[in-house]
N, C-alpha and C. Protein backbone atom coordinates (compact mmCIF):
# COMPACT_ATOMS: atom_id res chain seq x y z
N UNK A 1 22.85 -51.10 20.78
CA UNK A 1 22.98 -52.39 20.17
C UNK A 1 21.90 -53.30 20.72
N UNK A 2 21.33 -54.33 20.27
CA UNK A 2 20.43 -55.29 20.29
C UNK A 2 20.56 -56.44 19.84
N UNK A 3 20.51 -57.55 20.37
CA UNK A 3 20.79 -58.58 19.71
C UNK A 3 19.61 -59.52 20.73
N UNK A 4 19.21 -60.34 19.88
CA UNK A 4 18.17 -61.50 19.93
C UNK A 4 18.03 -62.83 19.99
N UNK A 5 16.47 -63.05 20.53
CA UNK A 5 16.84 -64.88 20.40
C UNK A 5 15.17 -65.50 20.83
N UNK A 6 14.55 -66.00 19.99
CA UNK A 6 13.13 -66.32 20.25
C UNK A 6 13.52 -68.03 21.46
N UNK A 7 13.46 -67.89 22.65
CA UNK A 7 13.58 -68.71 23.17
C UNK A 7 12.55 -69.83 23.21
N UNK A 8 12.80 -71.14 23.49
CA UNK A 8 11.62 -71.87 23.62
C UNK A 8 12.06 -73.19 24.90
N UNK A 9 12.18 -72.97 26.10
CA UNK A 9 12.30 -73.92 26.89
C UNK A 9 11.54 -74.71 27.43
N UNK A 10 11.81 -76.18 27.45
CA UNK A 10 10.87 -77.33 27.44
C UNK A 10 11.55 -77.12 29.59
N UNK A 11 10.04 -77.46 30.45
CA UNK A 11 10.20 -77.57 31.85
C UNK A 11 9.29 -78.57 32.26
N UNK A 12 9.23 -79.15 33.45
CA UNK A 12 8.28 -80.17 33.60
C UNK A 12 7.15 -79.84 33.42
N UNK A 13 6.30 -78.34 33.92
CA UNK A 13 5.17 -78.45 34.02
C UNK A 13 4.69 -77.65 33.27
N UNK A 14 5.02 -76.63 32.33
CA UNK A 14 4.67 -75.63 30.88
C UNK A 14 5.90 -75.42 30.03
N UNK A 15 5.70 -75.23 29.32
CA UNK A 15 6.42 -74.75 28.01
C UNK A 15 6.65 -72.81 28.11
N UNK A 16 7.57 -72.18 28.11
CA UNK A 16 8.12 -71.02 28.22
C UNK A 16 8.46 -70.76 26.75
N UNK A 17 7.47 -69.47 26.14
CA UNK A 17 8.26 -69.38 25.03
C UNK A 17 8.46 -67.95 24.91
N UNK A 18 9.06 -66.92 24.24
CA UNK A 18 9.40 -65.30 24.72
C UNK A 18 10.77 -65.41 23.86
N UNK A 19 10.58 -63.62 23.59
CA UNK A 19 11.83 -63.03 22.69
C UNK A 19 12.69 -62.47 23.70
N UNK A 20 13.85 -63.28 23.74
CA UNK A 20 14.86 -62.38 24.86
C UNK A 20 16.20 -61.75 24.21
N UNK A 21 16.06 -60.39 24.19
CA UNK A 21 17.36 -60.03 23.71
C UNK A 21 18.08 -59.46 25.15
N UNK A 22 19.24 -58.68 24.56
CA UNK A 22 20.14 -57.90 25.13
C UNK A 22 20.02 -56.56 24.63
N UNK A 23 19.95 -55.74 25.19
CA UNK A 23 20.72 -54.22 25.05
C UNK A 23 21.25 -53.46 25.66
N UNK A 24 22.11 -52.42 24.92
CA UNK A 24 23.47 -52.21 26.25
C UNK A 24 22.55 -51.16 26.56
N UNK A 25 23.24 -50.87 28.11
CA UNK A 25 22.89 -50.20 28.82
C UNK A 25 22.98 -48.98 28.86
N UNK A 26 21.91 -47.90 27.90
CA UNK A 26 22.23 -46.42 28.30
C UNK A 26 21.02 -45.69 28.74
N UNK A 27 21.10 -43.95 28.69
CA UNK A 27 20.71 -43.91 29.25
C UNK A 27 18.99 -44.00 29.07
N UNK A 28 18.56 -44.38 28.02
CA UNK A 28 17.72 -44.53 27.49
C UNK A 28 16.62 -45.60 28.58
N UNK A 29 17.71 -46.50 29.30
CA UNK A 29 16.89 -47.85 29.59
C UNK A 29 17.63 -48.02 31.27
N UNK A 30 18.24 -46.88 31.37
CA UNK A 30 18.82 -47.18 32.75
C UNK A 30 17.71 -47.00 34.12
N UNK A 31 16.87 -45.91 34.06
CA UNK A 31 15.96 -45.76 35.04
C UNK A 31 15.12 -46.83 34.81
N UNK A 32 14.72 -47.16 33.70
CA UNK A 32 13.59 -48.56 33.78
C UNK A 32 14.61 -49.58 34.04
N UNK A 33 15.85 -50.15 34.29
CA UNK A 33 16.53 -51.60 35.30
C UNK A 33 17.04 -51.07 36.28
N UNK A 34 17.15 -49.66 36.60
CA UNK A 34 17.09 -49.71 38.14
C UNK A 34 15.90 -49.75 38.54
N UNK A 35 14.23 -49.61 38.08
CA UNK A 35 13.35 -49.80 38.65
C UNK A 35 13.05 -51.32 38.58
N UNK A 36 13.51 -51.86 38.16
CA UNK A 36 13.35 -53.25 38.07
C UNK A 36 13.98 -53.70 39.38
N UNK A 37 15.25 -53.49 39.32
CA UNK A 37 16.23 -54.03 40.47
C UNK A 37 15.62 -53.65 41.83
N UNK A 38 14.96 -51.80 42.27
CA UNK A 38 14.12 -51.37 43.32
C UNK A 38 13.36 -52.89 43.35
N UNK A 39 12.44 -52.68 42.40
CA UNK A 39 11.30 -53.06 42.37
C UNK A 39 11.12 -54.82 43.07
N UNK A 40 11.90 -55.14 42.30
CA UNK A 40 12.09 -56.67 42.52
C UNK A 40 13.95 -57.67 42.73
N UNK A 41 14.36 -56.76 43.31
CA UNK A 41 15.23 -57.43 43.28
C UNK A 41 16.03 -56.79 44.70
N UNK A 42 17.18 -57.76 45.23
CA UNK A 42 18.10 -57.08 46.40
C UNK A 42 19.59 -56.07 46.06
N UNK A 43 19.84 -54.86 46.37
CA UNK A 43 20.87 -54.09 45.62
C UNK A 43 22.13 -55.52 46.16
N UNK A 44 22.24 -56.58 47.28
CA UNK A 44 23.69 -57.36 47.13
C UNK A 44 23.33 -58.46 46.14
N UNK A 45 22.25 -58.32 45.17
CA UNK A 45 22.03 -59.38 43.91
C UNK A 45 22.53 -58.61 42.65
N UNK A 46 22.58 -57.31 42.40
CA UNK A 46 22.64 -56.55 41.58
C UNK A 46 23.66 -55.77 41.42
N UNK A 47 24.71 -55.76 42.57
CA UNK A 47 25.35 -54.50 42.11
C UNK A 47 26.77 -54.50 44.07
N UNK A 48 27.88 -54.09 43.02
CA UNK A 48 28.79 -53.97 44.19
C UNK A 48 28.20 -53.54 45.88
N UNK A 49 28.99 -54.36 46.47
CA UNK A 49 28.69 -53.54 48.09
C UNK A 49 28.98 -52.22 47.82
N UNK A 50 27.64 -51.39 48.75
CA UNK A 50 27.81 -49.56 49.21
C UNK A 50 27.35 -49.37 50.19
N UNK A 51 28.34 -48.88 51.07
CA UNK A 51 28.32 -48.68 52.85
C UNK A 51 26.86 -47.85 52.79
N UNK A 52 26.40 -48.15 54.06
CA UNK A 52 25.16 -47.47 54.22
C UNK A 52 24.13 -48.10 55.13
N UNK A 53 22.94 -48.00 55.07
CA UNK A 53 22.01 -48.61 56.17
C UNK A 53 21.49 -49.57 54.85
N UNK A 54 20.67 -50.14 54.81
CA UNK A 54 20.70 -51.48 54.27
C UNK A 54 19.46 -51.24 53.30
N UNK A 55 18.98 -51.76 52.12
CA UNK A 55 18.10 -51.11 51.07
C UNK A 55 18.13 -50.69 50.10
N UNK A 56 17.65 -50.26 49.21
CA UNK A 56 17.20 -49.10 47.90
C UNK A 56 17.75 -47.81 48.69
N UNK A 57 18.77 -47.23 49.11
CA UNK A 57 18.59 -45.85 49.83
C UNK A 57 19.00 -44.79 48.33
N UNK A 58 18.64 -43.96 48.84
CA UNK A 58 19.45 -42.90 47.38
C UNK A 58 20.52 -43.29 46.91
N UNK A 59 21.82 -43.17 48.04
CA UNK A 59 22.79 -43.19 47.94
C UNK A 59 23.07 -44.50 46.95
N UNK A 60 22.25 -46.09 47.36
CA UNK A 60 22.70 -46.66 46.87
C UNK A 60 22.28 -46.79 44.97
N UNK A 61 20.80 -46.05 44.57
CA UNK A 61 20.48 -46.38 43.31
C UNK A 61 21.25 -44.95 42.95
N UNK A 62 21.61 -44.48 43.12
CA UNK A 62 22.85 -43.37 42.29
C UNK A 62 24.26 -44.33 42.16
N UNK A 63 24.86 -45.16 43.20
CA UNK A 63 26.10 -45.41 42.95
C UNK A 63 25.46 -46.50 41.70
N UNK A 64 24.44 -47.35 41.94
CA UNK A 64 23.85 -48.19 40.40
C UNK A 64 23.98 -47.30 39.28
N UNK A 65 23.46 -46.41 39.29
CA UNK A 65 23.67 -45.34 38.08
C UNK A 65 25.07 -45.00 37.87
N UNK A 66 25.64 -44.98 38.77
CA UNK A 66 27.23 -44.92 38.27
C UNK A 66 27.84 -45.93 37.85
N UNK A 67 27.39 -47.12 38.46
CA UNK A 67 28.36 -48.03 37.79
C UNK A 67 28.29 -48.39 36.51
N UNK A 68 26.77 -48.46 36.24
CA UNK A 68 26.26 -48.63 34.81
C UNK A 68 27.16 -48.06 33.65
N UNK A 69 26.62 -46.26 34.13
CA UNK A 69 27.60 -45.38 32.96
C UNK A 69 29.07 -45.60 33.15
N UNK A 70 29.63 -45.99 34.23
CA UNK A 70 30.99 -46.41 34.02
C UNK A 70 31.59 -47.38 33.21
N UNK A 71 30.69 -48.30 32.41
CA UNK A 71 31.03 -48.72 31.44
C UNK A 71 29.91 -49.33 30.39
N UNK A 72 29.49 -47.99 30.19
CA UNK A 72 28.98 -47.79 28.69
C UNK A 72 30.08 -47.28 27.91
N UNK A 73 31.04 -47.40 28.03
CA UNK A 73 32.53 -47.04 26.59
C UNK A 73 32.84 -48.23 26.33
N UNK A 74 32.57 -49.60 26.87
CA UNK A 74 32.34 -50.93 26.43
C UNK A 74 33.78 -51.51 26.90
N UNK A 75 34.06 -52.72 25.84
CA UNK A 75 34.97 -53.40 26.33
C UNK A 75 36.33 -52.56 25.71
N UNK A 76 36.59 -51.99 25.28
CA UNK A 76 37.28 -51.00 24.71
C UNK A 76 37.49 -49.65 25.32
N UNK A 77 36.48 -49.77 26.52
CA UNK A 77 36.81 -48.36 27.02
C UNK A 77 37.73 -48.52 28.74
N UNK A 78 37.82 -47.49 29.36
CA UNK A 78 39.25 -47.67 30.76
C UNK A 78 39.09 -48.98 31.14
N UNK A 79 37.60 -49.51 31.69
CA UNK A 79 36.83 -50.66 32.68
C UNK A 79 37.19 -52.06 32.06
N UNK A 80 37.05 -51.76 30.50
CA UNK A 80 37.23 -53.18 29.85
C UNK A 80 35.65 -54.05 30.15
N UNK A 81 35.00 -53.02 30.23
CA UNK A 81 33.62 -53.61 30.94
C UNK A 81 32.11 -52.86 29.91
N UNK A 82 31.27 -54.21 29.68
CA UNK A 82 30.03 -53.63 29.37
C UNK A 82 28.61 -54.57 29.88
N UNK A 83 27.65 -53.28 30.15
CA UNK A 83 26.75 -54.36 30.41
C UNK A 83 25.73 -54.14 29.51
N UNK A 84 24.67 -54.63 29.63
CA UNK A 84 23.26 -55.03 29.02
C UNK A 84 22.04 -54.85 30.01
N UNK A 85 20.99 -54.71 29.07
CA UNK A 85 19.50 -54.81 30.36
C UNK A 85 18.86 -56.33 29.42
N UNK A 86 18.77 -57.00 30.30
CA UNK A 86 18.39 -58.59 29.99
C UNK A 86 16.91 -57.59 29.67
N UNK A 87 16.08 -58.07 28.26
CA UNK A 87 14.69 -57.62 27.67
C UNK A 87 14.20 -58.90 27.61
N UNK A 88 12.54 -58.93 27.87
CA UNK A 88 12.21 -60.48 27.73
C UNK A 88 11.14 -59.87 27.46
N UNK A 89 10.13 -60.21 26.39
CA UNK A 89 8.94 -59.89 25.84
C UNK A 89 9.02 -59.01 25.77
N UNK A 90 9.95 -57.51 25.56
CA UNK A 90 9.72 -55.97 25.28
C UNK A 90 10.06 -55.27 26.71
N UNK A 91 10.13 -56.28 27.65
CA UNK A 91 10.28 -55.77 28.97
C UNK A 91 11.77 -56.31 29.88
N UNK A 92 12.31 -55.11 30.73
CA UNK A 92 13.42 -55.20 30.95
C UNK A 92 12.97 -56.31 32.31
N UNK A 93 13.83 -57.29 32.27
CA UNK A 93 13.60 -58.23 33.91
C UNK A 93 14.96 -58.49 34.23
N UNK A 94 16.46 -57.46 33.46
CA UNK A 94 17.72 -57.87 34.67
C UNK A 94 18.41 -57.60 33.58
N UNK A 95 19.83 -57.29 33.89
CA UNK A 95 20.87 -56.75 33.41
C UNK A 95 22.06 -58.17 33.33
N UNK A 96 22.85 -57.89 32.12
CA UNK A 96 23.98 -58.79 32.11
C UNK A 96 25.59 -57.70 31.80
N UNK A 97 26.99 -58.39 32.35
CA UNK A 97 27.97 -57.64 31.70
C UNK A 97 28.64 -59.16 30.98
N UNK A 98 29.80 -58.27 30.68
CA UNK A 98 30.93 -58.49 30.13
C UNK A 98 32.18 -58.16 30.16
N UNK A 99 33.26 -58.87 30.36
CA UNK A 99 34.30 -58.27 30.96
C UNK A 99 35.49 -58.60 30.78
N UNK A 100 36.46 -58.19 30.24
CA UNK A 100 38.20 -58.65 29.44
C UNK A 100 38.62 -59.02 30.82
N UNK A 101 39.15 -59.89 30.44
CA UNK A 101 39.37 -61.17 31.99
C UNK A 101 41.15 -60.86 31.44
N UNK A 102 41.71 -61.63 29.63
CA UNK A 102 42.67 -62.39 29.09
C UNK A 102 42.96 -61.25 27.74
N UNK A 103 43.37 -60.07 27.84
CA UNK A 103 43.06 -60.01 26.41
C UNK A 103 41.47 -60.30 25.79
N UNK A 104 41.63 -59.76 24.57
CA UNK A 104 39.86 -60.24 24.10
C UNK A 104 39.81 -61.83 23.84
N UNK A 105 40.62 -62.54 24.68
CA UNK A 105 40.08 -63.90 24.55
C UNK A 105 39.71 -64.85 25.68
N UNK A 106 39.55 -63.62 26.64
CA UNK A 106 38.83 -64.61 27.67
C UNK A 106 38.14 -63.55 27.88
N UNK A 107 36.49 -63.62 28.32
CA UNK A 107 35.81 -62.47 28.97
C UNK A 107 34.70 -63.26 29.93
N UNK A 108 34.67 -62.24 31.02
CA UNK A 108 34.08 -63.02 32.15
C UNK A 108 32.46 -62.23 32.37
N UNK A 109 31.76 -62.71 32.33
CA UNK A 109 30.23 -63.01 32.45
C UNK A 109 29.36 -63.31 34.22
N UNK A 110 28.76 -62.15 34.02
CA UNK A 110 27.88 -62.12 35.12
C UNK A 110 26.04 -61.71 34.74
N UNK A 111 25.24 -62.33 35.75
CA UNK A 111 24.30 -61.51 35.33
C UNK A 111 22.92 -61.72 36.56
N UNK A 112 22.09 -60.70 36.37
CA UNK A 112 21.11 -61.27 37.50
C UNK A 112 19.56 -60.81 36.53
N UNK A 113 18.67 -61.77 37.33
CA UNK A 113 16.89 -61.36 36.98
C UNK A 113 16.45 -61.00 37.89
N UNK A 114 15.21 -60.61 37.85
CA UNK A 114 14.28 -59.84 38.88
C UNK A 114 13.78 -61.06 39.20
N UNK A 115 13.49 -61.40 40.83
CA UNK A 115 12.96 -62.34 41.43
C UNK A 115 12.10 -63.15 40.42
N UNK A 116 11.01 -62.16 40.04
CA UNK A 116 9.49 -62.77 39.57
C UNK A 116 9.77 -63.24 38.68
N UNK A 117 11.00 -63.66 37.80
CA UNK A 117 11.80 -63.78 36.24
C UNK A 117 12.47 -65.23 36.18
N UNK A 118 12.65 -65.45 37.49
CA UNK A 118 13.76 -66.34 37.59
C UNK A 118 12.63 -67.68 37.27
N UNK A 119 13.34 -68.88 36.84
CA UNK A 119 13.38 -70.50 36.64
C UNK A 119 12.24 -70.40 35.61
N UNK A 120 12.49 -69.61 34.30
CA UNK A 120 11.67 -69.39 33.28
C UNK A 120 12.58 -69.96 31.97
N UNK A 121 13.80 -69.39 32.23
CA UNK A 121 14.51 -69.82 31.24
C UNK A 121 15.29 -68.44 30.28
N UNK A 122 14.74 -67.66 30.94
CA UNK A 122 15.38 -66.31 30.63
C UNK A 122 16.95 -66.53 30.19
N UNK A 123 17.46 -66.86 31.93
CA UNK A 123 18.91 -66.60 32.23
C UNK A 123 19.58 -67.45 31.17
N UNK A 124 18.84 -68.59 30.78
CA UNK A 124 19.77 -69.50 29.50
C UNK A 124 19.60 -69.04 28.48
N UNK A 125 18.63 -68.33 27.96
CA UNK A 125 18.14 -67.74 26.65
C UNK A 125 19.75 -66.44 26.77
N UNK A 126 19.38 -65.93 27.90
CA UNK A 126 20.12 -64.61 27.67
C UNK A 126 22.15 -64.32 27.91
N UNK A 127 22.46 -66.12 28.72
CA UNK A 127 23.60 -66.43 28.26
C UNK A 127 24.40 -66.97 26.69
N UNK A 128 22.85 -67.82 26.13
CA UNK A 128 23.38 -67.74 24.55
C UNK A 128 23.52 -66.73 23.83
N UNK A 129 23.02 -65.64 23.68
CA UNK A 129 23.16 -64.37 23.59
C UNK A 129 24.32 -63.78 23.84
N UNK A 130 25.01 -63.66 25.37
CA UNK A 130 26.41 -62.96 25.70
C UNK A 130 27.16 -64.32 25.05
N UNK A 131 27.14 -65.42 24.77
CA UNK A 131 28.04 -66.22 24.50
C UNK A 131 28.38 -65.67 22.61
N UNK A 132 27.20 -65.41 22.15
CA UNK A 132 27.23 -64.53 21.05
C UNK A 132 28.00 -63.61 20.87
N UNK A 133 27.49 -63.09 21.37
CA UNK A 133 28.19 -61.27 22.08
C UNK A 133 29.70 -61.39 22.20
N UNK A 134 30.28 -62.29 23.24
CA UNK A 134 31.69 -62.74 23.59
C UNK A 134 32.33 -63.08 22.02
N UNK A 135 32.06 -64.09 21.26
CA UNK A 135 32.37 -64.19 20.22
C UNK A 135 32.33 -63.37 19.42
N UNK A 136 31.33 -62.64 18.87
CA UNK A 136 31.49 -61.61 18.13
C UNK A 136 32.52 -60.45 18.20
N UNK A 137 33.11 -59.96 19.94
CA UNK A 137 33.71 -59.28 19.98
C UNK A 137 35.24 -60.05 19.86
N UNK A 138 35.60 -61.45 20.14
CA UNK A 138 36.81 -62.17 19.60
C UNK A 138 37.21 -63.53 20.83
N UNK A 139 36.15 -63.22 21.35
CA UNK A 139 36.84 -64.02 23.18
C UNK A 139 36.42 -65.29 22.02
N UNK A 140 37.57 -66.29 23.35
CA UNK A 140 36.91 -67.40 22.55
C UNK A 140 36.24 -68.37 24.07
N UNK A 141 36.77 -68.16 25.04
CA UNK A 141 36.30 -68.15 25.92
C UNK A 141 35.65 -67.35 27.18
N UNK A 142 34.53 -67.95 27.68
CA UNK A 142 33.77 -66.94 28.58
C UNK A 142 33.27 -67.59 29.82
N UNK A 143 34.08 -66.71 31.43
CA UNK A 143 34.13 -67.48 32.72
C UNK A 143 33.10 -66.82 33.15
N UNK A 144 32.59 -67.76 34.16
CA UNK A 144 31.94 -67.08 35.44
C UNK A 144 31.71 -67.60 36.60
N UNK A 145 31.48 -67.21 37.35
CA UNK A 145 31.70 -67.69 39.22
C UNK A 145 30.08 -67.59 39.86
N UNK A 146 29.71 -68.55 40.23
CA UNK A 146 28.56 -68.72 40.93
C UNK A 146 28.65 -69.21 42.67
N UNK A 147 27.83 -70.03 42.96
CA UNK A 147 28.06 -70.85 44.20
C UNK A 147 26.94 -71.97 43.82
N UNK A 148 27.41 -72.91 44.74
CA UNK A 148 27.10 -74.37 44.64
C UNK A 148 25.36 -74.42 45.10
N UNK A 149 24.75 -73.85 45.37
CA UNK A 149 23.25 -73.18 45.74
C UNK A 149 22.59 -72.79 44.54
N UNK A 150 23.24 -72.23 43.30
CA UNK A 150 22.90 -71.68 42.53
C UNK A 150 22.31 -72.57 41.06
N UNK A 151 20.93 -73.19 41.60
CA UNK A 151 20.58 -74.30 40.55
C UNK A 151 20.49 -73.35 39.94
N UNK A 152 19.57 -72.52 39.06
CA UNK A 152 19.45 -72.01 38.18
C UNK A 152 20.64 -71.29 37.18
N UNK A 153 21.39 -71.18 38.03
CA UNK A 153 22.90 -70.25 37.16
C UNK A 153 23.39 -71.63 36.70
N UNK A 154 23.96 -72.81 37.75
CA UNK A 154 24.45 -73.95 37.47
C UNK A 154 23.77 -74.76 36.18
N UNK A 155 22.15 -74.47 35.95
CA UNK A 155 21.57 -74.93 34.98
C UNK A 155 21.85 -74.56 33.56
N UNK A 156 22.05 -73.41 33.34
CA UNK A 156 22.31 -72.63 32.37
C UNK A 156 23.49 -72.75 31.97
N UNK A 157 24.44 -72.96 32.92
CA UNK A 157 25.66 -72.86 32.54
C UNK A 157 26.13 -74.19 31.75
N UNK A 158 25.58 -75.64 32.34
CA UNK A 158 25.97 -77.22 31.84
C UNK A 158 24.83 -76.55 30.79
N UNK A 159 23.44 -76.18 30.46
CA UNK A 159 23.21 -76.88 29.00
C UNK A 159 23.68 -75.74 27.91
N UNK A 160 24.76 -75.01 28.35
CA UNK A 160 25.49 -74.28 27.32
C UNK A 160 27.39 -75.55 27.00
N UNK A 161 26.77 -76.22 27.79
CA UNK A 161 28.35 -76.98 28.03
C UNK A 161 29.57 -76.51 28.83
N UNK A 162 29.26 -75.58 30.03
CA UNK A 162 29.83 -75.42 30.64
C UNK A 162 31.20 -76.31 31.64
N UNK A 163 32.22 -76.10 31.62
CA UNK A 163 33.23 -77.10 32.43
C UNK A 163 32.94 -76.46 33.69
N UNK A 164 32.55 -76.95 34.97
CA UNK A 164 32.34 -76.46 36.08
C UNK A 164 33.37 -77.13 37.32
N UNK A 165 34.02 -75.99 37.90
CA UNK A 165 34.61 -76.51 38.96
C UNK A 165 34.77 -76.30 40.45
N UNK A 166 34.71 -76.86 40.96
CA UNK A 166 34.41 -76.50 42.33
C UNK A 166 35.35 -76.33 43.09
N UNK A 167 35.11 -75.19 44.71
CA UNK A 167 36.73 -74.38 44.57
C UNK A 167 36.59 -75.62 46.53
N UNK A 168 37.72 -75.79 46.60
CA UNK A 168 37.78 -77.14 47.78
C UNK A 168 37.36 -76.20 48.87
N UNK A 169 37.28 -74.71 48.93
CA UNK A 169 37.40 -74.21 50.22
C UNK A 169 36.24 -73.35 50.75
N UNK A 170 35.29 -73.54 49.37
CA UNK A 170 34.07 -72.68 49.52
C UNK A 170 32.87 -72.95 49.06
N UNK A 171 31.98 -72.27 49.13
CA UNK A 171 30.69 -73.03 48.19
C UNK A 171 31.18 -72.20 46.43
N UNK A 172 31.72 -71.87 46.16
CA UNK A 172 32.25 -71.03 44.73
C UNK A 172 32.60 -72.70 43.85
N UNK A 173 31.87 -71.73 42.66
CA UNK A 173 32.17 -72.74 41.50
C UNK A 173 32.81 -71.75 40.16
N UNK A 174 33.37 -72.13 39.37
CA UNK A 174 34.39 -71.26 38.59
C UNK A 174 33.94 -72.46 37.23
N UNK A 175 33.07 -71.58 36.03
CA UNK A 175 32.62 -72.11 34.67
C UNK A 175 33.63 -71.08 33.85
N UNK A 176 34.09 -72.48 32.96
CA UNK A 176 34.16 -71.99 31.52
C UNK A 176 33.79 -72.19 30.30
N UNK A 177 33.47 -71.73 29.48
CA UNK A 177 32.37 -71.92 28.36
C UNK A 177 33.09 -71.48 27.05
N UNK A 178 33.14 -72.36 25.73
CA UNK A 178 33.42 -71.78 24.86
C UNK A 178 32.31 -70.75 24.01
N UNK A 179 32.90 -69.89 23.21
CA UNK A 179 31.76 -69.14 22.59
C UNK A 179 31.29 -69.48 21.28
N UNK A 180 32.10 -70.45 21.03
CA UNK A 180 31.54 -71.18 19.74
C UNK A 180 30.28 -71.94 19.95
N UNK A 181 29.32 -72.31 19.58
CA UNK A 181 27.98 -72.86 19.36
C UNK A 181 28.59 -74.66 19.57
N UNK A 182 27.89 -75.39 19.88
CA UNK A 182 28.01 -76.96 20.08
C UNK A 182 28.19 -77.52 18.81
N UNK A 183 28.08 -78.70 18.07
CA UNK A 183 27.60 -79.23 17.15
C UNK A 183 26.00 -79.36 17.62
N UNK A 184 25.02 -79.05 16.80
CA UNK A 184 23.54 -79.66 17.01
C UNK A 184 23.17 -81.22 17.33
C-alpha cells in the first residue's frame, strides 16, 4: 500500500518542498529502513529495548526485523499493529505504526526519522498521512505520547490540532488528534 502527499512547509529560513508518502512495511523495503535506522539513527529511537551491549549489534537489527514482520498482518492481524517506512523524495528516512488502542476507534501513533531528516517537515507531512490512514481504516481518533523536549513531535502534533496534555509526574505528554481534516 502507498499513500501520498506533495508537502510544502513554510520555515524561517527556506521553503521545504518533497513527496512524502507511506508504505507498509515488507519485505521488499525492510533491509533499506533498517539501513537507515544503522545508518543514521539510535536502535532506543527506533525500536523496543534488547538486552545486550549497546549499538547496531546483530542481535539487535534481527530482533528490528522481527518486530517489523510481526506486524505486517496489519491492524487486523494478532498485534492489532502496522507499520510503514516514512518515503520522502523516493527515499526511505524513518518508519511510522499504527495501533488499535479502543476498538477501530481509537488508534495510537508513533513514529521516528533518521537524524539528517529531522526539522524539515517530513514528520508533519507524514502524520497527515497516518491521520489519513487512521481514518480510512475507521478510528476516529488517533493518540500519541511524546515528552516535553520533543519540539519537533510537539510541532506536528498542534498544527494537526492536536489536544496536548501534560502528565504532572513526568516530562510525558499524551496527544489526541481527530482524523477528520480541520475546516480550511
Amino acid at each position: 500500500m502507498r499513500i501520498g502527499i506533495l508537502w510544502r512547509g513554510e520555515r524561517r529560513e527556506s521553503t521545504m518542498v518533497g513527496r512524502v508518502e507511506l508504505r507498509q512495511v515488507d519485505e521488499g523495503n525492510l533491509e533499506e529502513l533498517l539501513a537507515v535506522a544503522v545508518d543514521d539513527a539510535a536502535p532506543e529511537e527506533v525500536m523496543p529495548p534488547v538486552s545486550g551491549p549497546p549499538g547496531w549489534t546483530p542481535e539487535r537489527q534481527e530482533a528490528f526485523r522481527t518486530w517489523h514482520r510481526a506486524r505486517r498482518p496489519g491492524l487486523d492481524g494478532p498485534l492489532r499493529e502496522t507499520t510503514f517506512a516514512i518515503i520522502c523524495e523516493g527515499r526511505t528516512v524513518g518508519s511510522a505504526r499504527l495501533a488499535v488502542r479502543d476498538g477501530r476507534a481509537v488508534l495510537e501513533t508513533g513514529m521516528w526519522l533518521a537524524r539528517s531528516r529531522r526539522g524539515r517537515g517530513i514528520g508533519t507531512a507524514a502524520l497527515r498521512l497516518l491521520l489519513d490512514e487512521a481514518s480510512a481504516a475507521g478510528a476516529r481518533v488517533v493518540v500519541a505520547d511524546t515528552t516535553s523536549d520533543n519540539a519537533a513531535a510537539l510541532a506536528a502534533l498542534r498544527h494537526h490540532g492536536a489536544a496536548l496534555v501534560d502528565s504532572r509526574h513526568t516530562a510525558d505528554v499524551h496527544a489526541e488528534l481527530r482524523t477528520t481534516r480541520p475546516p480550511a
